[in-house]
PDB file of N, CA and C in Angstrom:
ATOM      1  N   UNK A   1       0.838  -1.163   0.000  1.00  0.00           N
ATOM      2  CA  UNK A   1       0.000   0.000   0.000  1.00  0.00           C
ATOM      3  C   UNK A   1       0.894   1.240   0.000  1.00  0.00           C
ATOM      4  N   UNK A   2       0.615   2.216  -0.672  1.00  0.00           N
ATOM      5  CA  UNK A   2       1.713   3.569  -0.689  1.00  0.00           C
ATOM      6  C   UNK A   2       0.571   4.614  -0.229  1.00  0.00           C
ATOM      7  N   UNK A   3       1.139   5.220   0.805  1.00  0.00           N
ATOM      8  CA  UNK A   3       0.878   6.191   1.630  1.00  0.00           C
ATOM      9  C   UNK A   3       1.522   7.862   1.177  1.00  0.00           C
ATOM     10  N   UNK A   4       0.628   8.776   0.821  1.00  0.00           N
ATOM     11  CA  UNK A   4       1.133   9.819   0.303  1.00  0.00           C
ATOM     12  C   UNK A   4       0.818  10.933   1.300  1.00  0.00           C
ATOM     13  N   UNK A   5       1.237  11.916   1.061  1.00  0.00           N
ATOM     14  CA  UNK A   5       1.965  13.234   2.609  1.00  0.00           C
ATOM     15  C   UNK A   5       0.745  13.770   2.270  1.00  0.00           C
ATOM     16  N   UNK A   6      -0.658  14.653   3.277  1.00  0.00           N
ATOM     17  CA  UNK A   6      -1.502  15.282   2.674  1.00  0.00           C
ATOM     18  C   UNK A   6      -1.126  16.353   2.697  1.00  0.00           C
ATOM     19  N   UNK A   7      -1.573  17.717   2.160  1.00  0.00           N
ATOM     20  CA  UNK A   7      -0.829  19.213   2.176  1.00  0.00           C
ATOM     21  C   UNK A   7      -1.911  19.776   3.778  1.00  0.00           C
ATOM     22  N   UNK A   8      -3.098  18.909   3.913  1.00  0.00           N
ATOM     23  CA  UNK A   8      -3.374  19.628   5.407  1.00  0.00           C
ATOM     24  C   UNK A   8      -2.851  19.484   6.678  1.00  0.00           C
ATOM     25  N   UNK A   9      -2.506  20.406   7.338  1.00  0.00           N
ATOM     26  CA  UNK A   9      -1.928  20.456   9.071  1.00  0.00           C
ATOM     27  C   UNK A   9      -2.862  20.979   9.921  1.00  0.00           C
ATOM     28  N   UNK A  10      -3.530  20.060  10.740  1.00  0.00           N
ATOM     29  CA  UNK A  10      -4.538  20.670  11.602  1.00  0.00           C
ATOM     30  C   UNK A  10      -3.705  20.661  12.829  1.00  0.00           C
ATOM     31  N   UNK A  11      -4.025  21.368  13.590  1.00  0.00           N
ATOM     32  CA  UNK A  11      -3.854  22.087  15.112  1.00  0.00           C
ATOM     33  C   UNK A  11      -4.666  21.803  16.088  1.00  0.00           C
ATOM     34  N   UNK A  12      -5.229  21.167  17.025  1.00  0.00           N
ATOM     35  CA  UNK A  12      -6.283  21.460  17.976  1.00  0.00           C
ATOM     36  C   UNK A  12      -5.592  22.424  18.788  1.00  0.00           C
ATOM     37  N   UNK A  13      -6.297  23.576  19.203  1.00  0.00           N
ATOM     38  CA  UNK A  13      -5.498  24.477  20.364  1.00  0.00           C
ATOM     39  C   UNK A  13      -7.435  24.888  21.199  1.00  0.00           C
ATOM     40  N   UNK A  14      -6.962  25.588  22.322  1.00  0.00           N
ATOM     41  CA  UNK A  14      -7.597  26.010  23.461  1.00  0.00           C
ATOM     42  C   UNK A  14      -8.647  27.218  22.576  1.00  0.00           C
ATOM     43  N   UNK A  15      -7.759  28.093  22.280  1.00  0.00           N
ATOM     44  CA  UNK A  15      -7.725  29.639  21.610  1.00  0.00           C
ATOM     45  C   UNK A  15      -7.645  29.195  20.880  1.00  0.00           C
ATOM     46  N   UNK A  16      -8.541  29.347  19.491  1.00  0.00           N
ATOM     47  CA  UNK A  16      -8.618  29.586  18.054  1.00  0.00           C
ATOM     48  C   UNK A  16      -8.029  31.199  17.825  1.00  0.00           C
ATOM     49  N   UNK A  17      -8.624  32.236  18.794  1.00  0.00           N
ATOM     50  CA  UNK A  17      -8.553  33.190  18.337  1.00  0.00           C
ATOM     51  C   UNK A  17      -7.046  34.290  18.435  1.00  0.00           C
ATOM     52  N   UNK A  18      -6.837  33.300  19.373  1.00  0.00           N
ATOM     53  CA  UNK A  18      -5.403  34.063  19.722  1.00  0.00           C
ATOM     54  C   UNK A  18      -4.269  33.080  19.214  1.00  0.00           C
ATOM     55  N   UNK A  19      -4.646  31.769  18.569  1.00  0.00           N
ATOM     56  CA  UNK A  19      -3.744  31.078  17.986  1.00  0.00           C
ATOM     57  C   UNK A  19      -3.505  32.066  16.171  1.00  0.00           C
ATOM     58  N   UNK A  20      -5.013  32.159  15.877  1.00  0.00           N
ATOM     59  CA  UNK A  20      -5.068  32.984  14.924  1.00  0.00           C
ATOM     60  C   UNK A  20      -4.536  34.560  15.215  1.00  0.00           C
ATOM     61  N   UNK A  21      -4.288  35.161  15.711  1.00  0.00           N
ATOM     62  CA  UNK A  21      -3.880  36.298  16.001  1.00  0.00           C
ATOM     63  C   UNK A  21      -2.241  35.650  16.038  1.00  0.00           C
ATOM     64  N   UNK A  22      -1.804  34.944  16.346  1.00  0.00           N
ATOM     65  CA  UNK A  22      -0.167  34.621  16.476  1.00  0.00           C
ATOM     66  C   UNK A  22       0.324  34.004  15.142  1.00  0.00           C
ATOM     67  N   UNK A  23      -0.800  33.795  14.315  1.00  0.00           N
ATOM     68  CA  UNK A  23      -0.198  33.468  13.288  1.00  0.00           C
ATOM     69  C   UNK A  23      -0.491  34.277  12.097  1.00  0.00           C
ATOM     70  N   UNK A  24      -0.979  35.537  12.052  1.00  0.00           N
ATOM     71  CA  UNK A  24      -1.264  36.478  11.148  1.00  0.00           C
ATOM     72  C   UNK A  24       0.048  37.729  11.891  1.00  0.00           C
ATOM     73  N   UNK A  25       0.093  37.812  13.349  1.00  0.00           N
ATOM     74  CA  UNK A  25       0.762  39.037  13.461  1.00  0.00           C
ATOM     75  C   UNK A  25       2.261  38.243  13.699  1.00  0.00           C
ATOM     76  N   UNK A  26       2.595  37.697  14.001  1.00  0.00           N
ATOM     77  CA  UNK A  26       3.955  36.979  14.094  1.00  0.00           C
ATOM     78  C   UNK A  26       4.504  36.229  12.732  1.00  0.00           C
ATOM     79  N   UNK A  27       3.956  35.035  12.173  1.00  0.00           N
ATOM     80  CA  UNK A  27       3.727  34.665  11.002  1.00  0.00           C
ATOM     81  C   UNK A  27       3.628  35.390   9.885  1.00  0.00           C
ATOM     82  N   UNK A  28       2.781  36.120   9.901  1.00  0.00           N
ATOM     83  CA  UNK A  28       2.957  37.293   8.626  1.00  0.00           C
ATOM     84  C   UNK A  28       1.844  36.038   7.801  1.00  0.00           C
ATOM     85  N   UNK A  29       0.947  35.413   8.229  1.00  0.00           N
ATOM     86  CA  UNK A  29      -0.079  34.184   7.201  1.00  0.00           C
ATOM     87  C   UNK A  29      -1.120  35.123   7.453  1.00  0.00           C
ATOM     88  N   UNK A  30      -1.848  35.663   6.492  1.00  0.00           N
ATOM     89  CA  UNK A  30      -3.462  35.761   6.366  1.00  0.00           C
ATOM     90  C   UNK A  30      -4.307  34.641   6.575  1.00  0.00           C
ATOM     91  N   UNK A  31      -5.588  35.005   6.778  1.00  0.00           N
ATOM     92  CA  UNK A  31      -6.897  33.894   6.671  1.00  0.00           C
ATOM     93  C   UNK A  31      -7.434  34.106   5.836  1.00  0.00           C
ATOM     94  N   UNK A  32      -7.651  32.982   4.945  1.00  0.00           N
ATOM     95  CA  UNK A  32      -8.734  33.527   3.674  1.00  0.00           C
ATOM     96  C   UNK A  32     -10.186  33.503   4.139  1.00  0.00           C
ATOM     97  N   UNK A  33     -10.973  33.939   3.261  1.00  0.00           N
ATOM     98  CA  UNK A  33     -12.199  33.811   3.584  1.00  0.00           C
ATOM     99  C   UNK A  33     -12.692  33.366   4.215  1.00  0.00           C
ATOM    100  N   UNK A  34     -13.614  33.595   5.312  1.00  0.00           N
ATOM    101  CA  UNK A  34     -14.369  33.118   6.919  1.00  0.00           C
ATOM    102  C   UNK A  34     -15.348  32.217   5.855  1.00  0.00           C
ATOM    103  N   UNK A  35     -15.222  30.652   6.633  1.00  0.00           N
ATOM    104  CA  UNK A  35     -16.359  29.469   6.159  1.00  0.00           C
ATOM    105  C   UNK A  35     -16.789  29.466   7.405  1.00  0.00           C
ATOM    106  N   UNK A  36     -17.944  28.364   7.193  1.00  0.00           N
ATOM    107  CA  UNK A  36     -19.094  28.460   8.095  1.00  0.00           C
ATOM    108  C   UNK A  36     -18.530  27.243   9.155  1.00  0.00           C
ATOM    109  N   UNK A  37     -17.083  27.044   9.312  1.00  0.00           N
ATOM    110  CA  UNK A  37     -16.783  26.281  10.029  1.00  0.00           C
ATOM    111  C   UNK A  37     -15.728  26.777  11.130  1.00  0.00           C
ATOM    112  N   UNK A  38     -15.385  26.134  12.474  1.00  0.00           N
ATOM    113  CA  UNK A  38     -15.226  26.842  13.442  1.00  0.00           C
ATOM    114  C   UNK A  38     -13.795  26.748  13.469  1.00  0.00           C
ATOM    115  N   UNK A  39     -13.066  25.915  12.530  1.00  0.00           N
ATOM    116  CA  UNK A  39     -11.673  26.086  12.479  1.00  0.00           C
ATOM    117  C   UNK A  39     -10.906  27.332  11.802  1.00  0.00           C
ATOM    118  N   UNK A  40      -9.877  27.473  11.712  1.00  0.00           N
ATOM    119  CA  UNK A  40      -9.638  28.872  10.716  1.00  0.00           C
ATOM    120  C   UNK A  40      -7.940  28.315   9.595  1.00  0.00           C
ATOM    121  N   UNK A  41      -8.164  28.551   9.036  1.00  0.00           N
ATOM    122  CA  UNK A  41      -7.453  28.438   8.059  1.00  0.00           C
ATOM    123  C   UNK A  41      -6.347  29.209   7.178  1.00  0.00           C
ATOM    124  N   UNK A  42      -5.399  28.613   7.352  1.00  0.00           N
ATOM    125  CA  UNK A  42      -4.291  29.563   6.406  1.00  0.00           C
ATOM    126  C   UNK A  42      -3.898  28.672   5.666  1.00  0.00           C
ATOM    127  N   UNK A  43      -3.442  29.428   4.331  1.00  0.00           N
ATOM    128  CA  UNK A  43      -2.567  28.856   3.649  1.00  0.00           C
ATOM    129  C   UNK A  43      -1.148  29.104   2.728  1.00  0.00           C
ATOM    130  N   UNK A  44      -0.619  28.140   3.057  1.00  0.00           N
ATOM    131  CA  UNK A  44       1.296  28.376   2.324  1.00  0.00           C
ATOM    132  C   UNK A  44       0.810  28.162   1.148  1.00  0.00           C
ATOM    133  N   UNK A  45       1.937  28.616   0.502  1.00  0.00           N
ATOM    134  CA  UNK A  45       2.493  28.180  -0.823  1.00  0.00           C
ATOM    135  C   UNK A  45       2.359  26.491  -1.425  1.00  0.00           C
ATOM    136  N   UNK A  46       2.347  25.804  -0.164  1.00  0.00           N
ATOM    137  CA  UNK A  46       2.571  24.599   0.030  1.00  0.00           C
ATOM    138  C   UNK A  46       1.563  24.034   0.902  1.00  0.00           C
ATOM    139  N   UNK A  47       1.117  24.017   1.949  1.00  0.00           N
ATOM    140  CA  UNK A  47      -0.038  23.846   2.861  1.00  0.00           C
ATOM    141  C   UNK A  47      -0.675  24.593   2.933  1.00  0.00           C
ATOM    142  N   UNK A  48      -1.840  23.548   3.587  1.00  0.00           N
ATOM    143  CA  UNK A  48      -3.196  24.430   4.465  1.00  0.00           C
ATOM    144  C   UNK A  48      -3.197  24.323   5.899  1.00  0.00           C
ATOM    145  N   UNK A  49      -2.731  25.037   6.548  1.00  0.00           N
ATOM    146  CA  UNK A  49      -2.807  24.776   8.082  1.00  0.00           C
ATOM    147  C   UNK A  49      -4.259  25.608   8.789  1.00  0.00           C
ATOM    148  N   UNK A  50      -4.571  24.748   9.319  1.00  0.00           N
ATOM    149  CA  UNK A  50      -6.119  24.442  10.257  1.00  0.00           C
ATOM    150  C   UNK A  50      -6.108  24.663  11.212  1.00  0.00           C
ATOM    151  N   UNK A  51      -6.505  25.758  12.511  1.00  0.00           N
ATOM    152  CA  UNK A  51      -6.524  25.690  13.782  1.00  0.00           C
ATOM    153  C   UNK A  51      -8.183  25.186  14.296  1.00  0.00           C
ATOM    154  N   UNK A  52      -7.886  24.240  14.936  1.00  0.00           N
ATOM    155  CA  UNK A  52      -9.210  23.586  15.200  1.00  0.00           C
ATOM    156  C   UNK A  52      -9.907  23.766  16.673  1.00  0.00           C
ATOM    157  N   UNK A  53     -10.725  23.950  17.080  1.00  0.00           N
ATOM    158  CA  UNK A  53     -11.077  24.490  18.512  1.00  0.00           C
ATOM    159  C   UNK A  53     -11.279  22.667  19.205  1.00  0.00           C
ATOM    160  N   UNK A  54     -10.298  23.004  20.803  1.00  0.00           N
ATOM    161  CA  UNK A  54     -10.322  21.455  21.427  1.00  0.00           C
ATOM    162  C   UNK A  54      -9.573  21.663  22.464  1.00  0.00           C
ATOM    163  N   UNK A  55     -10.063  20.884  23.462  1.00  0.00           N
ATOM    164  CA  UNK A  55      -9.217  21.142  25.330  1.00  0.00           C
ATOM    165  C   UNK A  55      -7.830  19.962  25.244  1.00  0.00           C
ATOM    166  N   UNK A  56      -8.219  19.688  24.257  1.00  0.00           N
ATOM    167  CA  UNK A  56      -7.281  18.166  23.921  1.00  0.00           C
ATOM    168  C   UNK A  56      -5.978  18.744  23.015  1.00  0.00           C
ATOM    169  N   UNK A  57      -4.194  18.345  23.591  1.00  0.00           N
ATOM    170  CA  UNK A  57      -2.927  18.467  22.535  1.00  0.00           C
ATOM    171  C   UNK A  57      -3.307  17.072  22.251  1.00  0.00           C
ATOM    172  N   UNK A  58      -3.624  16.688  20.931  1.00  0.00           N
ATOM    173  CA  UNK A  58      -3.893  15.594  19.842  1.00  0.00           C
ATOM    174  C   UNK A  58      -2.058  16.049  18.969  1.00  0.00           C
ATOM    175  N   UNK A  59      -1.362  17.275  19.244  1.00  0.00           N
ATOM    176  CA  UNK A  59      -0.528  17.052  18.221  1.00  0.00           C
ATOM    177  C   UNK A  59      -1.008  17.358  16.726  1.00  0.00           C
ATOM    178  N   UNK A  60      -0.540  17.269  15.833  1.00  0.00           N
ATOM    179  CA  UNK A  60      -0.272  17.635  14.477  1.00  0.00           C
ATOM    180  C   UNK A  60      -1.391  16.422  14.148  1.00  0.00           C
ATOM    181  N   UNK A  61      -2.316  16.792  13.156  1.00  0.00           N
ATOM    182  CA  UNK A  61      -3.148  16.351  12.415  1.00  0.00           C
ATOM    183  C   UNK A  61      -2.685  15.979  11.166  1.00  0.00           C
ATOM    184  N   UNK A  62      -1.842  15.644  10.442  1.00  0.00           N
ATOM    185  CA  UNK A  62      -1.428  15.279   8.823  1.00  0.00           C
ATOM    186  C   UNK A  62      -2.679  14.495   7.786  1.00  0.00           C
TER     187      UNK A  62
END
């Protein structure tokens, strides 16, 4: 079976909003367009990284 790398990186963090605030003012990443979903989203050149709302470190989502 061959297993391929996905381009998404999800996050669970506490703060969505201040995870998002650390990664637009530190990072220098915008958010594109607000979806009707409660995670927030940036994206590289190369990825989509996901901050996902959760009391739980699950670690890196791939």
């Amino acid at each position: 079976m061959k297993y391929r790398m996905s381009k998404n990186i999800g996050f669970q963090v506490k703060d969505v909003e201040k995870a998002k605030h650390f990664y637009e003012s530190i990072l220098g990443l915008k958010e594109p367009a607000q979806s009707d979903a409660d995670e927030v989203e940036f994206r590289t050149h190369s990825n989509s990284i996901f901050k996902i709302p959760g009391n739980e470190n699950l670690g890196p989502v791939m």
